[in-house]
PDBML (XML) file of the C-alpha atoms, coordinates in Angstrom:
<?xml version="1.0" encoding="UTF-8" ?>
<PDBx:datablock datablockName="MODEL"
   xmlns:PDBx="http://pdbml.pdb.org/schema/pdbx-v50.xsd"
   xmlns:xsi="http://www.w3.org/2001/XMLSchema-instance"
   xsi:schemaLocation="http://pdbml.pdb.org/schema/pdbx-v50.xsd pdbx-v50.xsd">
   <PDBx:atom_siteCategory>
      <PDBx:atom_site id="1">
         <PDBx:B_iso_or_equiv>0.00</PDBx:B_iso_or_equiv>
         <PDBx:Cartn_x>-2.686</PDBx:Cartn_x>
         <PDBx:Cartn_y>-16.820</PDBx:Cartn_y>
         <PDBx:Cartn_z>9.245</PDBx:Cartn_z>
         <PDBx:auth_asym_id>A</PDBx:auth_asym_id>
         <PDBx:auth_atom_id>CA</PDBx:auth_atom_id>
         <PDBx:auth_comp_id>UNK</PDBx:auth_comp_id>
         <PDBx:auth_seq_id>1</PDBx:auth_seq_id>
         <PDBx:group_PDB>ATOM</PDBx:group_PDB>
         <PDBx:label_alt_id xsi:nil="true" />
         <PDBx:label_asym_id>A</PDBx:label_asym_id>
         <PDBx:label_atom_id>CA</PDBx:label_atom_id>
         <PDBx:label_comp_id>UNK</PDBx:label_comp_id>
         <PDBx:label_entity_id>1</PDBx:label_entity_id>
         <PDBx:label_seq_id>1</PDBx:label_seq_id>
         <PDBx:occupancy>1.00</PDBx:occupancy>
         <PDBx:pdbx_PDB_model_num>1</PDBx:pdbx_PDB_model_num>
         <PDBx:type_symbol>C</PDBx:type_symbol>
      </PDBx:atom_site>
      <PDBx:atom_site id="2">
         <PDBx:B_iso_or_equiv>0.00</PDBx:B_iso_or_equiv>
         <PDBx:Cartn_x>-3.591</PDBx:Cartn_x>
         <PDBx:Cartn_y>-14.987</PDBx:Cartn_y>
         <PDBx:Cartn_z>5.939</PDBx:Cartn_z>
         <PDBx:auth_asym_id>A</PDBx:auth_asym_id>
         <PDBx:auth_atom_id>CA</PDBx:auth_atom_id>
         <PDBx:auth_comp_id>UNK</PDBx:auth_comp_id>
         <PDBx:auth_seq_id>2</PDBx:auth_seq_id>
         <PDBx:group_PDB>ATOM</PDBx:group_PDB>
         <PDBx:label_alt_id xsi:nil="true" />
         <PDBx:label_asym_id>A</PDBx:label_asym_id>
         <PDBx:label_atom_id>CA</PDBx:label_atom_id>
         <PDBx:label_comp_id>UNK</PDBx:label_comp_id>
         <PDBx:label_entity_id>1</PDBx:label_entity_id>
         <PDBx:label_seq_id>2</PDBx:label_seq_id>
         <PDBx:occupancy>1.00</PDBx:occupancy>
         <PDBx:pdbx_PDB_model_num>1</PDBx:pdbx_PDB_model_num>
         <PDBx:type_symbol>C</PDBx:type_symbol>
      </PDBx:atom_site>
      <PDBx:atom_site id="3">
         <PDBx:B_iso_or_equiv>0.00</PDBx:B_iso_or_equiv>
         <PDBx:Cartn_x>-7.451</PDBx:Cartn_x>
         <PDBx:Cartn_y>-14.217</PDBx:Cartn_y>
         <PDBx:Cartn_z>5.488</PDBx:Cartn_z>
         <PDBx:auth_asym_id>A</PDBx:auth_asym_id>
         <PDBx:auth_atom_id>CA</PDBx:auth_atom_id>
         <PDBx:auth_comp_id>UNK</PDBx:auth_comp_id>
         <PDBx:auth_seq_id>3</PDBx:auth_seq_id>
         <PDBx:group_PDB>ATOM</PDBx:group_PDB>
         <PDBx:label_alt_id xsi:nil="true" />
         <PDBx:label_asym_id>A</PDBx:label_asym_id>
         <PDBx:label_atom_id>CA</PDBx:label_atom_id>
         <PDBx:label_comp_id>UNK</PDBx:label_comp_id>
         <PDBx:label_entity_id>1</PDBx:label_entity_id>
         <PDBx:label_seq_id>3</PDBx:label_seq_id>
         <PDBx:occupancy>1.00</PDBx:occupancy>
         <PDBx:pdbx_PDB_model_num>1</PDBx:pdbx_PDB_model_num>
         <PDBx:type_symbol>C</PDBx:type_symbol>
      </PDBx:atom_site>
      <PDBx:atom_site id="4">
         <PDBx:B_iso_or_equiv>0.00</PDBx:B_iso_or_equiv>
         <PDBx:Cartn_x>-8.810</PDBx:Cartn_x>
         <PDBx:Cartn_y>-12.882</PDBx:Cartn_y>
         <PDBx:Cartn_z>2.030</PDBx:Cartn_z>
         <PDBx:auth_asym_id>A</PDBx:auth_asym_id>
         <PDBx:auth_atom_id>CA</PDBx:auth_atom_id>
         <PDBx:auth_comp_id>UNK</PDBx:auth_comp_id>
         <PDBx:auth_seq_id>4</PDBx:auth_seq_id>
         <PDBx:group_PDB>ATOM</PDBx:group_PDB>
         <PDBx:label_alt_id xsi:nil="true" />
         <PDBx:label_asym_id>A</PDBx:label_asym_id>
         <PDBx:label_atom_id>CA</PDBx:label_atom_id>
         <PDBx:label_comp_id>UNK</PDBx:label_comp_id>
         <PDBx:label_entity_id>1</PDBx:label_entity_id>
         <PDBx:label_seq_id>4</PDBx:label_seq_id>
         <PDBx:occupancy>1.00</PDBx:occupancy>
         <PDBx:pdbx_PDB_model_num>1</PDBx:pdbx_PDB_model_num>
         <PDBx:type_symbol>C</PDBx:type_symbol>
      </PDBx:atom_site>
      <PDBx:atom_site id="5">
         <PDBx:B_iso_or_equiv>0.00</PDBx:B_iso_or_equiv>
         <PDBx:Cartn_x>-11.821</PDBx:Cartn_x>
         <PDBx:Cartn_y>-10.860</PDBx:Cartn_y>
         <PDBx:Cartn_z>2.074</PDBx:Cartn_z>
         <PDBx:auth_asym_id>A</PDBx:auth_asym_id>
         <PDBx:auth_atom_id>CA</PDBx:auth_atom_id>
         <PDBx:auth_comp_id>UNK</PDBx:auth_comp_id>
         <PDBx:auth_seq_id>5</PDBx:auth_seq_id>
         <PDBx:group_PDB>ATOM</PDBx:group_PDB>
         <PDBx:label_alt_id xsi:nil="true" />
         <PDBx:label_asym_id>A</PDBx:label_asym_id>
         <PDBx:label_atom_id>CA</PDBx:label_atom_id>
         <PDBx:label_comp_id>UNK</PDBx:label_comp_id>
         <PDBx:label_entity_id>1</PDBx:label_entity_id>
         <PDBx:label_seq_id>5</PDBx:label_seq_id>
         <PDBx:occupancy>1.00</PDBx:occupancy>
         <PDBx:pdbx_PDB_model_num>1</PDBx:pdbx_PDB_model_num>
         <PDBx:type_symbol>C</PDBx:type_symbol>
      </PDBx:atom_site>
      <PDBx:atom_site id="6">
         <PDBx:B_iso_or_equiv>0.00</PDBx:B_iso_or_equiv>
         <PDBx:Cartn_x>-15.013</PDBx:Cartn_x>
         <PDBx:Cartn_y>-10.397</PDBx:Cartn_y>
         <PDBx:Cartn_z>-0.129</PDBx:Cartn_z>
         <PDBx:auth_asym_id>A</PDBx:auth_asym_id>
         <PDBx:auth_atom_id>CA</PDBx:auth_atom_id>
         <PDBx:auth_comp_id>UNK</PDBx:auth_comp_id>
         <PDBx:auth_seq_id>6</PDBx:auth_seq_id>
         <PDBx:group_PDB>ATOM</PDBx:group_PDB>
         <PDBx:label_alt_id xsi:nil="true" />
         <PDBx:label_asym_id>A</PDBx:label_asym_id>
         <PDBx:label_atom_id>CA</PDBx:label_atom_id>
         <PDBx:label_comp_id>UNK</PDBx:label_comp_id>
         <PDBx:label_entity_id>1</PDBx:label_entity_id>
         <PDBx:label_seq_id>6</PDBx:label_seq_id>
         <PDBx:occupancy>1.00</PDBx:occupancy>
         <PDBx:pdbx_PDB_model_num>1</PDBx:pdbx_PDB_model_num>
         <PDBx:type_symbol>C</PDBx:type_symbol>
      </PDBx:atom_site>
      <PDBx:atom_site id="7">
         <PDBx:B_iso_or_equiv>0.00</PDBx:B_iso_or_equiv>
         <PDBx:Cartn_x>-15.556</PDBx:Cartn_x>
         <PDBx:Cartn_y>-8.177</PDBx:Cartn_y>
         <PDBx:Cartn_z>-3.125</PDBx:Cartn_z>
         <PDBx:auth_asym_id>A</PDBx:auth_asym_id>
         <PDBx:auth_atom_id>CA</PDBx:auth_atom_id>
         <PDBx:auth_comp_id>UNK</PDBx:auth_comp_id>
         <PDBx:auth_seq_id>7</PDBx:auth_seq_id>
         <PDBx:group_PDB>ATOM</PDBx:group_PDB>
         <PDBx:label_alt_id xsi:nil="true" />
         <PDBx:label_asym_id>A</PDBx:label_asym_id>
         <PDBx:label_atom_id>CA</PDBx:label_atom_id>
         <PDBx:label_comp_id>UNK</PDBx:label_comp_id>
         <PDBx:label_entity_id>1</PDBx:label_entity_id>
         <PDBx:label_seq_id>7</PDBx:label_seq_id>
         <PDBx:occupancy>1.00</PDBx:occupancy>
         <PDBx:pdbx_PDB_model_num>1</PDBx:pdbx_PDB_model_num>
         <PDBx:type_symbol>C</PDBx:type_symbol>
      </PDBx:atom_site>
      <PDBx:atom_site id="8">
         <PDBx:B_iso_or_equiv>0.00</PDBx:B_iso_or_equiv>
         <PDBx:Cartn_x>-14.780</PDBx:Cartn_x>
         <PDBx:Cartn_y>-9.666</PDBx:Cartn_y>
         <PDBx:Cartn_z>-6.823</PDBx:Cartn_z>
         <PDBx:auth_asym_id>A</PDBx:auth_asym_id>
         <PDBx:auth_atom_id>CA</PDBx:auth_atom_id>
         <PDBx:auth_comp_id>UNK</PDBx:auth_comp_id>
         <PDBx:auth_seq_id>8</PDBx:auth_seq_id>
         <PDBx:group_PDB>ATOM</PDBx:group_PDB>
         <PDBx:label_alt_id xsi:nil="true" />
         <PDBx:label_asym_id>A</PDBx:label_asym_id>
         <PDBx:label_atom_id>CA</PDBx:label_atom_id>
         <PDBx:label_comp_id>UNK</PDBx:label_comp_id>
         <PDBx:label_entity_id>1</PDBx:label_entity_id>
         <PDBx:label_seq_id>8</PDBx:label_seq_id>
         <PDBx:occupancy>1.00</PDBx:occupancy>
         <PDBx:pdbx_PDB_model_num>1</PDBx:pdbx_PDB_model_num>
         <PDBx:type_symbol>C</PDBx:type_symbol>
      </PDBx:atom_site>
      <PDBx:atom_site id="9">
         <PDBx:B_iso_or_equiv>0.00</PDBx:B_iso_or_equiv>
         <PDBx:Cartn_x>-12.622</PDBx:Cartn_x>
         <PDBx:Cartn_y>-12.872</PDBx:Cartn_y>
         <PDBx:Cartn_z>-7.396</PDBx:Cartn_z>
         <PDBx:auth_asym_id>A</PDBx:auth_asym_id>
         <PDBx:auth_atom_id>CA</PDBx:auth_atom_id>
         <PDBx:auth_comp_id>UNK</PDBx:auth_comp_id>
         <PDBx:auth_seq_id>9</PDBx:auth_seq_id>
         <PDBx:group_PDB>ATOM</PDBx:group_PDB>
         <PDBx:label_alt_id xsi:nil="true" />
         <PDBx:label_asym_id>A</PDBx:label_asym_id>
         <PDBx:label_atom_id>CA</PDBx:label_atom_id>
         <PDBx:label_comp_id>UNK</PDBx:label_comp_id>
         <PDBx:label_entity_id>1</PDBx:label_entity_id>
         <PDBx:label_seq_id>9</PDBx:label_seq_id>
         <PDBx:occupancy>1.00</PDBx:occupancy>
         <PDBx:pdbx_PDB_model_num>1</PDBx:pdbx_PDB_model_num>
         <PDBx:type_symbol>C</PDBx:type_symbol>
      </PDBx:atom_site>
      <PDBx:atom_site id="10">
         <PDBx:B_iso_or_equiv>0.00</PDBx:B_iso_or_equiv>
         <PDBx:Cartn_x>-10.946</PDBx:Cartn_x>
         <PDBx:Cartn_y>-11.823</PDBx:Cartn_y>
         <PDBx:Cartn_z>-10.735</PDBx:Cartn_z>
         <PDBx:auth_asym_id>A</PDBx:auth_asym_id>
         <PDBx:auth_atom_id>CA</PDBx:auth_atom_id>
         <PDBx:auth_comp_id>UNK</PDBx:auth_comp_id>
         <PDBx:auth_seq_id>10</PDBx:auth_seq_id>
         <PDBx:group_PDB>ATOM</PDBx:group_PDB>
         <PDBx:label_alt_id xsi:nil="true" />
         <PDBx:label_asym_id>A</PDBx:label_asym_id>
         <PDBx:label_atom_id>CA</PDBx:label_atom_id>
         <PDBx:label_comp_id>UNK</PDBx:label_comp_id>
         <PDBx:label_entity_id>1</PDBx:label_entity_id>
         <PDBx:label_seq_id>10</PDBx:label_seq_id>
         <PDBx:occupancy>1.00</PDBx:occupancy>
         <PDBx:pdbx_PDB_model_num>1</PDBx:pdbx_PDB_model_num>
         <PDBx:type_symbol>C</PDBx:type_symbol>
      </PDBx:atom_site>
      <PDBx:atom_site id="11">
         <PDBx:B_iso_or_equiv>0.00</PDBx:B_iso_or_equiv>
         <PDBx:Cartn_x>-9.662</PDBx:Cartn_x>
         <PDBx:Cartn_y>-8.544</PDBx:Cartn_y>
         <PDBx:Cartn_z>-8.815</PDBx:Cartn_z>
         <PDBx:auth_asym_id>A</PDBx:auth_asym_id>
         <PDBx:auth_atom_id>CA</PDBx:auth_atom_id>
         <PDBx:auth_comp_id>UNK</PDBx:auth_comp_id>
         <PDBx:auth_seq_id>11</PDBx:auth_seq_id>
         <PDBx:group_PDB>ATOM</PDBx:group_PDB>
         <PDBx:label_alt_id xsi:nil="true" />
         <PDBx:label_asym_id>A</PDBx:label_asym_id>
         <PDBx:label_atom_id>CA</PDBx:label_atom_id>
         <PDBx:label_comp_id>UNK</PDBx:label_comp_id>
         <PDBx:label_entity_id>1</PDBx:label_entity_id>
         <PDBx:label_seq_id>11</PDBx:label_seq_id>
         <PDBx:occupancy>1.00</PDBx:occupancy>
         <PDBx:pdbx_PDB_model_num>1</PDBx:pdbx_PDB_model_num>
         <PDBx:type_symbol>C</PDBx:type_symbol>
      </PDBx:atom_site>
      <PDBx:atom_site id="12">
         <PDBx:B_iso_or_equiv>0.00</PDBx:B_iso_or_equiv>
         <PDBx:Cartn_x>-7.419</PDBx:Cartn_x>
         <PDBx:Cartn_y>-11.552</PDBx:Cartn_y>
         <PDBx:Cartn_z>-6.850</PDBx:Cartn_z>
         <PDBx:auth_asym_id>A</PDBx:auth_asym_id>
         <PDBx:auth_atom_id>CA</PDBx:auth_atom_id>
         <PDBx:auth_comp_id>UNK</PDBx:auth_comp_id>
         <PDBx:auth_seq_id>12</PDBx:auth_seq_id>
         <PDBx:group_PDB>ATOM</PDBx:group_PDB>
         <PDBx:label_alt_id xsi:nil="true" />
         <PDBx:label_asym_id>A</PDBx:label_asym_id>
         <PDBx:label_atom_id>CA</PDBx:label_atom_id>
         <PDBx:label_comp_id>UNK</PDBx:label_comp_id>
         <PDBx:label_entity_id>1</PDBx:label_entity_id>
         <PDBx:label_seq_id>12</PDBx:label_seq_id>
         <PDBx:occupancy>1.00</PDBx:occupancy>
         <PDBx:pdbx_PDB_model_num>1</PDBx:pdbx_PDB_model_num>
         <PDBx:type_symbol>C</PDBx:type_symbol>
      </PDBx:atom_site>
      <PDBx:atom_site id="13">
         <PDBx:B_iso_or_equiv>0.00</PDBx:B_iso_or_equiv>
         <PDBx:Cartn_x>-6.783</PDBx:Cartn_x>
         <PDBx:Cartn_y>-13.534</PDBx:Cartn_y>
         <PDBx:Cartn_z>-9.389</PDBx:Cartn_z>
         <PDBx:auth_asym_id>A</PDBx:auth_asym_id>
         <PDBx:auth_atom_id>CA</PDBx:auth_atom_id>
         <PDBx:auth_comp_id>UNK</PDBx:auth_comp_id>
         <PDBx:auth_seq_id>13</PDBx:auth_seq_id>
         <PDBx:group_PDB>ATOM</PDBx:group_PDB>
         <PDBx:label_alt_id xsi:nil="true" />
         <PDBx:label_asym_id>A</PDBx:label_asym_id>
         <PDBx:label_atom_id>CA</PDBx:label_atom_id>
         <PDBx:label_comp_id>UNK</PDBx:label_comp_id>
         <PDBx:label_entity_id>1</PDBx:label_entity_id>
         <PDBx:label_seq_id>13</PDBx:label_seq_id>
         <PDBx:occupancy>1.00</PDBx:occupancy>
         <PDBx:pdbx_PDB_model_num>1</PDBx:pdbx_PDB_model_num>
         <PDBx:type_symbol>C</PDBx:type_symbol>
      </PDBx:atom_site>
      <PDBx:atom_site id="14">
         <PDBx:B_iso_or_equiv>0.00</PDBx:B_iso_or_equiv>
         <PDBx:Cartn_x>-5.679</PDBx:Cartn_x>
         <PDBx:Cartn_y>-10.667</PDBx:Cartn_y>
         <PDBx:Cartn_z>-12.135</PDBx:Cartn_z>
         <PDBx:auth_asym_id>A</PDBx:auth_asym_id>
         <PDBx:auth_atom_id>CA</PDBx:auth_atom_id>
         <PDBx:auth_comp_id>UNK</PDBx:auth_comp_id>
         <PDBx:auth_seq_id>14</PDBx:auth_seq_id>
         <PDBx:group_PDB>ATOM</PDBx:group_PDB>
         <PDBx:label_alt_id xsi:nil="true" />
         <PDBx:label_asym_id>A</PDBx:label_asym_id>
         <PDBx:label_atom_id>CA</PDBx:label_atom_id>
         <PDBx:label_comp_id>UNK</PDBx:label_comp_id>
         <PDBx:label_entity_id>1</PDBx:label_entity_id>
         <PDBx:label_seq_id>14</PDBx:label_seq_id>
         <PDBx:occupancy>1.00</PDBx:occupancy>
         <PDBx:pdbx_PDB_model_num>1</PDBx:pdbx_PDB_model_num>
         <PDBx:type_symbol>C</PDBx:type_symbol>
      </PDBx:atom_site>
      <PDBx:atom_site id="15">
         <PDBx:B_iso_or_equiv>0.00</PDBx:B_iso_or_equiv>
         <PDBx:Cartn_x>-3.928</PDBx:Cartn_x>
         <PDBx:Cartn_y>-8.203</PDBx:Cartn_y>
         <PDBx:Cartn_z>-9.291</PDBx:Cartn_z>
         <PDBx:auth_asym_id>A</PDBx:auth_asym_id>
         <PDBx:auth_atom_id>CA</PDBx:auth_atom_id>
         <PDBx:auth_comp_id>UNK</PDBx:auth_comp_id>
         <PDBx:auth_seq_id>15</PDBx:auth_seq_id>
         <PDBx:group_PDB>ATOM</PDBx:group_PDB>
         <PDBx:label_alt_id xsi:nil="true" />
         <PDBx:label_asym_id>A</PDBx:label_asym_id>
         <PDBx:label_atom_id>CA</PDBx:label_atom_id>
         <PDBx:label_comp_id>UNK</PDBx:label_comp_id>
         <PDBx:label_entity_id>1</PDBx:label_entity_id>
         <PDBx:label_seq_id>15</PDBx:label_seq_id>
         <PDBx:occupancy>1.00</PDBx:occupancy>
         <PDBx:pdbx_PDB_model_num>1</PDBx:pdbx_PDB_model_num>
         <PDBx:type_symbol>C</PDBx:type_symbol>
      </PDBx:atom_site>
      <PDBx:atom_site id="16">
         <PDBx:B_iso_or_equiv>0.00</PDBx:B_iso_or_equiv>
         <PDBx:Cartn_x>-2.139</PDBx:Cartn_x>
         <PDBx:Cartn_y>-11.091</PDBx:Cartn_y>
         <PDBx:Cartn_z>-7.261</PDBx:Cartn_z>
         <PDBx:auth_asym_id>A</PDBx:auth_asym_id>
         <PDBx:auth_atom_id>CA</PDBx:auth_atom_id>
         <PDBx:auth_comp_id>UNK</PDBx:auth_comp_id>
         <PDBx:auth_seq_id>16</PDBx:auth_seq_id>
         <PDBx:group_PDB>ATOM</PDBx:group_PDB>
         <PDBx:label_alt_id xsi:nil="true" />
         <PDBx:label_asym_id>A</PDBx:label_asym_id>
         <PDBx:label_atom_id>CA</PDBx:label_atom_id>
         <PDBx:label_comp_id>UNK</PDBx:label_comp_id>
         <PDBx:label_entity_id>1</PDBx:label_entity_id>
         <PDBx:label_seq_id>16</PDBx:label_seq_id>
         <PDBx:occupancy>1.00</PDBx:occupancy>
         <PDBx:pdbx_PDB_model_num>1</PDBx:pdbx_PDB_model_num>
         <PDBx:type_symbol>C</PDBx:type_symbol>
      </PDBx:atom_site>
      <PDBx:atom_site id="17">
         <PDBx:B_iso_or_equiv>0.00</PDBx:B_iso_or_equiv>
         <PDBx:Cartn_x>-2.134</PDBx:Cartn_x>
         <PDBx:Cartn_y>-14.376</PDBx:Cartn_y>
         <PDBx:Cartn_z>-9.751</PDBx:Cartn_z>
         <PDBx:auth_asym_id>A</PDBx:auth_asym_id>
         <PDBx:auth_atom_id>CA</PDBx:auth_atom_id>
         <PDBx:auth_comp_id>UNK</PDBx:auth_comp_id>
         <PDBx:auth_seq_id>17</PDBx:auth_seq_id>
         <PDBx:group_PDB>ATOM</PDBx:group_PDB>
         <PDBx:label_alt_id xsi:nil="true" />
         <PDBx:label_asym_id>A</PDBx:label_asym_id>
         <PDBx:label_atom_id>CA</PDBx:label_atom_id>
         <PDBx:label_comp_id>UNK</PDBx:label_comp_id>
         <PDBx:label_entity_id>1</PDBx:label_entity_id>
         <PDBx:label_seq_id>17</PDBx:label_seq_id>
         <PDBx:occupancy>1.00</PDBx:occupancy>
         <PDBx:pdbx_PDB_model_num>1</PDBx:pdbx_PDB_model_num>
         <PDBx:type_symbol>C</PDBx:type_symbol>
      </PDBx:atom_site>
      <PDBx:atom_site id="18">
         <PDBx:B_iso_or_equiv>0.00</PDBx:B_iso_or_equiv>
         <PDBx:Cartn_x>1.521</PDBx:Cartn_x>
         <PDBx:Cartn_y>-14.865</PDBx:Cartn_y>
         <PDBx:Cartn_z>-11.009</PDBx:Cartn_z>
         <PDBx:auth_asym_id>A</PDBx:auth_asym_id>
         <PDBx:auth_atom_id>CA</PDBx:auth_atom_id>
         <PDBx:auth_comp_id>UNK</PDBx:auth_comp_id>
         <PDBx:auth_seq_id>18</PDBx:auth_seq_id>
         <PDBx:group_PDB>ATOM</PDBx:group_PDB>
         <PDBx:label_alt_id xsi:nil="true" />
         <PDBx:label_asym_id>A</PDBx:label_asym_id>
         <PDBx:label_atom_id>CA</PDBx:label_atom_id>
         <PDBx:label_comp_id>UNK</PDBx:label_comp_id>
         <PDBx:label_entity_id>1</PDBx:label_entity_id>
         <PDBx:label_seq_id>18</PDBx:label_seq_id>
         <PDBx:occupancy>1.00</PDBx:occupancy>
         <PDBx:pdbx_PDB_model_num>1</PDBx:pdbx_PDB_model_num>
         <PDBx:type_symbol>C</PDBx:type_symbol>
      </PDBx:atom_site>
      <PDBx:atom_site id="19">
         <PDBx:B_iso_or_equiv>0.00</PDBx:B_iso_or_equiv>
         <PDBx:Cartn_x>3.071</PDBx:Cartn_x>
         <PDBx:Cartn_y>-12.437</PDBx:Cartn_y>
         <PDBx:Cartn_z>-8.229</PDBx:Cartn_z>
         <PDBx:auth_asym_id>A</PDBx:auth_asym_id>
         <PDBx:auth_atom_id>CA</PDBx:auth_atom_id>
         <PDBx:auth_comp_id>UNK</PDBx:auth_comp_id>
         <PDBx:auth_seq_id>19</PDBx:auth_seq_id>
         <PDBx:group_PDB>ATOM</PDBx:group_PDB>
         <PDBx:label_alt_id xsi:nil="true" />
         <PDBx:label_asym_id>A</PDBx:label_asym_id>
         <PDBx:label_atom_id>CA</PDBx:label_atom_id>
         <PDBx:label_comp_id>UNK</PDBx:label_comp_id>
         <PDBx:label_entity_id>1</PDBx:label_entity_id>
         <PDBx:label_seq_id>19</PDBx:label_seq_id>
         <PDBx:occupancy>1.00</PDBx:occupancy>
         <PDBx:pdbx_PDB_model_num>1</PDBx:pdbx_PDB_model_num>
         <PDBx:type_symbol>C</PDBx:type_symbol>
      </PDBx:atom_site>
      <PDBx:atom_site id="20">
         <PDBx:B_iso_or_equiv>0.00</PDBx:B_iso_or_equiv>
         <PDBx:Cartn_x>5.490</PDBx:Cartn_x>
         <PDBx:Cartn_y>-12.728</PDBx:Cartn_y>
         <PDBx:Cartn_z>-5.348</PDBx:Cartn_z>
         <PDBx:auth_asym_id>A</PDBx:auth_asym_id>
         <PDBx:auth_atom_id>CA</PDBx:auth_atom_id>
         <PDBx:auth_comp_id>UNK</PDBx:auth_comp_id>
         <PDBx:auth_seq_id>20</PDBx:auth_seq_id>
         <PDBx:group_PDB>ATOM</PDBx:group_PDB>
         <PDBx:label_alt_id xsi:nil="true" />
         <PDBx:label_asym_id>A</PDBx:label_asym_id>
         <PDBx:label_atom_id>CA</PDBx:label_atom_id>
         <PDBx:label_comp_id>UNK</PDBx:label_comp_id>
         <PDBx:label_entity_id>1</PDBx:label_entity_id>
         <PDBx:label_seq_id>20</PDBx:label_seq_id>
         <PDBx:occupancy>1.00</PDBx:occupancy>
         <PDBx:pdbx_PDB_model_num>1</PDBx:pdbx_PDB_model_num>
         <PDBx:type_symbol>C</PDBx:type_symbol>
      </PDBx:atom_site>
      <PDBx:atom_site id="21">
         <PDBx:B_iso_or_equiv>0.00</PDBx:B_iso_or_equiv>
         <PDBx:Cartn_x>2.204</PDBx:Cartn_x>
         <PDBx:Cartn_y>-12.766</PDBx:Cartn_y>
         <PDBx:Cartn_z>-3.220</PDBx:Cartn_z>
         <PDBx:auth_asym_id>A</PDBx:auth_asym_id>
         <PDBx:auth_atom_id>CA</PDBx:auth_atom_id>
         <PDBx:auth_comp_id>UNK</PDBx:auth_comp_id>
         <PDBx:auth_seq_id>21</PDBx:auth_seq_id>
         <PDBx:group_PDB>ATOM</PDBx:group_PDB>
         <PDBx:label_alt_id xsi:nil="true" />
         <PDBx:label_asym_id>A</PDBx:label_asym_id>
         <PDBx:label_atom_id>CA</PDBx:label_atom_id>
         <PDBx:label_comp_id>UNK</PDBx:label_comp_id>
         <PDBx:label_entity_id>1</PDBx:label_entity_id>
         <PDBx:label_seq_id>21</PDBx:label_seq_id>
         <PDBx:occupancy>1.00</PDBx:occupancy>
         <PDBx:pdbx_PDB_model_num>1</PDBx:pdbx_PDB_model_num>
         <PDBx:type_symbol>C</PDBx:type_symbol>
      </PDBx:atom_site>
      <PDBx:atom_site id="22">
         <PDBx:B_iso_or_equiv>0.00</PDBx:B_iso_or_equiv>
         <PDBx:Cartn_x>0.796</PDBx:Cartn_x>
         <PDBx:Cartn_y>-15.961</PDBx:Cartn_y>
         <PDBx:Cartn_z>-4.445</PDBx:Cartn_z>
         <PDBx:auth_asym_id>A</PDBx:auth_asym_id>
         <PDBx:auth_atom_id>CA</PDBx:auth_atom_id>
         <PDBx:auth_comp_id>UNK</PDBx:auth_comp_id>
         <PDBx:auth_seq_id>22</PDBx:auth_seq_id>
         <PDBx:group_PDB>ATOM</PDBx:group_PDB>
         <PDBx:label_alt_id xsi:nil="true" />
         <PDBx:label_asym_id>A</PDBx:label_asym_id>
         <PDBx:label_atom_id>CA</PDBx:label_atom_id>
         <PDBx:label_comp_id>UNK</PDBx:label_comp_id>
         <PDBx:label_entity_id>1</PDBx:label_entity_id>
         <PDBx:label_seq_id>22</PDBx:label_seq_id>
         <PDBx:occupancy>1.00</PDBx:occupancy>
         <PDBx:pdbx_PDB_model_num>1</PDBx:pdbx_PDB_model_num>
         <PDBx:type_symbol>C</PDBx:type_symbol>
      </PDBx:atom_site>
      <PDBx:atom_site id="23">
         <PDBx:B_iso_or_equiv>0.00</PDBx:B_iso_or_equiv>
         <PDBx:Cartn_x>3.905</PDBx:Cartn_x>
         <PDBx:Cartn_y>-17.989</PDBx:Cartn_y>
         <PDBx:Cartn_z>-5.002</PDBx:Cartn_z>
         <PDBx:auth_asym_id>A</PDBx:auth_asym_id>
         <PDBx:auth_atom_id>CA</PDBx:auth_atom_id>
         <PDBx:auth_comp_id>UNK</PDBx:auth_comp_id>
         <PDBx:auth_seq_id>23</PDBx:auth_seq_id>
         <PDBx:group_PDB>ATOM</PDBx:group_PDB>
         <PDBx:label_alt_id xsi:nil="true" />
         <PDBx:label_asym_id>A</PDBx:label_asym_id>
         <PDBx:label_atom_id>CA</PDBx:label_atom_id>
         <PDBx:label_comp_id>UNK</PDBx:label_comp_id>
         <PDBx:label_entity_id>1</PDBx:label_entity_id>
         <PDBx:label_seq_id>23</PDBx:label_seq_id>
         <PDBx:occupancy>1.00</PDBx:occupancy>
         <PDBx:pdbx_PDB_model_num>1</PDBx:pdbx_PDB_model_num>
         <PDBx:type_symbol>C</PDBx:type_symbol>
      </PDBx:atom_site>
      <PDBx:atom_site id="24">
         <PDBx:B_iso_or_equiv>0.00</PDBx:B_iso_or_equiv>
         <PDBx:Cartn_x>5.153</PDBx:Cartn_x>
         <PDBx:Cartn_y>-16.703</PDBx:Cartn_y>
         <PDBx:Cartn_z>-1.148</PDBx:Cartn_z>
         <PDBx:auth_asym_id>A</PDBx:auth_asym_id>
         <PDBx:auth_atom_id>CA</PDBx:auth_atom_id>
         <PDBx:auth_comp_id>UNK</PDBx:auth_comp_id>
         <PDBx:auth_seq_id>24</PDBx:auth_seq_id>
         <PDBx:group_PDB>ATOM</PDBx:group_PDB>
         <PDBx:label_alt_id xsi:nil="true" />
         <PDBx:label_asym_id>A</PDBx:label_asym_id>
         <PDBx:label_atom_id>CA</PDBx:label_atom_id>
         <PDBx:label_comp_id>UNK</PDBx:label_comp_id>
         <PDBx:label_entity_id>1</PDBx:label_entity_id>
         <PDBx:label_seq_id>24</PDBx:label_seq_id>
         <PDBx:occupancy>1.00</PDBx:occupancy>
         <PDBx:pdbx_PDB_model_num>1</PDBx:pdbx_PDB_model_num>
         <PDBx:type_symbol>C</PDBx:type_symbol>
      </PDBx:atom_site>
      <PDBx:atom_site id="25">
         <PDBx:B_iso_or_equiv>0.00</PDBx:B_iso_or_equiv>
         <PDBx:Cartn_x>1.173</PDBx:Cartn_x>
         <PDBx:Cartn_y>-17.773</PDBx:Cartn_y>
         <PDBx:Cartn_z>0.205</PDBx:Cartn_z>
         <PDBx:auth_asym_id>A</PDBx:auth_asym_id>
         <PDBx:auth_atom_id>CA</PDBx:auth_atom_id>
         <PDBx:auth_comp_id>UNK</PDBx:auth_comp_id>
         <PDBx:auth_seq_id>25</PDBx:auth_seq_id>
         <PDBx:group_PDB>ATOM</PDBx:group_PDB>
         <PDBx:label_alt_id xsi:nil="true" />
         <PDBx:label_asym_id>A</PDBx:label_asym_id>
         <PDBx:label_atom_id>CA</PDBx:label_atom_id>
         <PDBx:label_comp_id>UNK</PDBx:label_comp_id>
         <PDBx:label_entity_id>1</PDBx:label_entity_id>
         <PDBx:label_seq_id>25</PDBx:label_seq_id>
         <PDBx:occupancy>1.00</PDBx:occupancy>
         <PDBx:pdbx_PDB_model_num>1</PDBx:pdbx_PDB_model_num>
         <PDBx:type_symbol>C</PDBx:type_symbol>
      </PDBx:atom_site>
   </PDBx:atom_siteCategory>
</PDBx:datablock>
């Protein structure tokens, strides 16, 4: 299981969108 915390969505989106992180989850 992966769980993603609070805090601001475009930190996830601009730090992890397009990565090896969110094409592997």
């Amino acid at each position: 299981g992966v769980f993603l915390t609070g805090g601001n969505q475009l930190r996830l989106s601009t730090t992890i969108g397009g990565t090896p992180v969110a094409d592997l989850l």
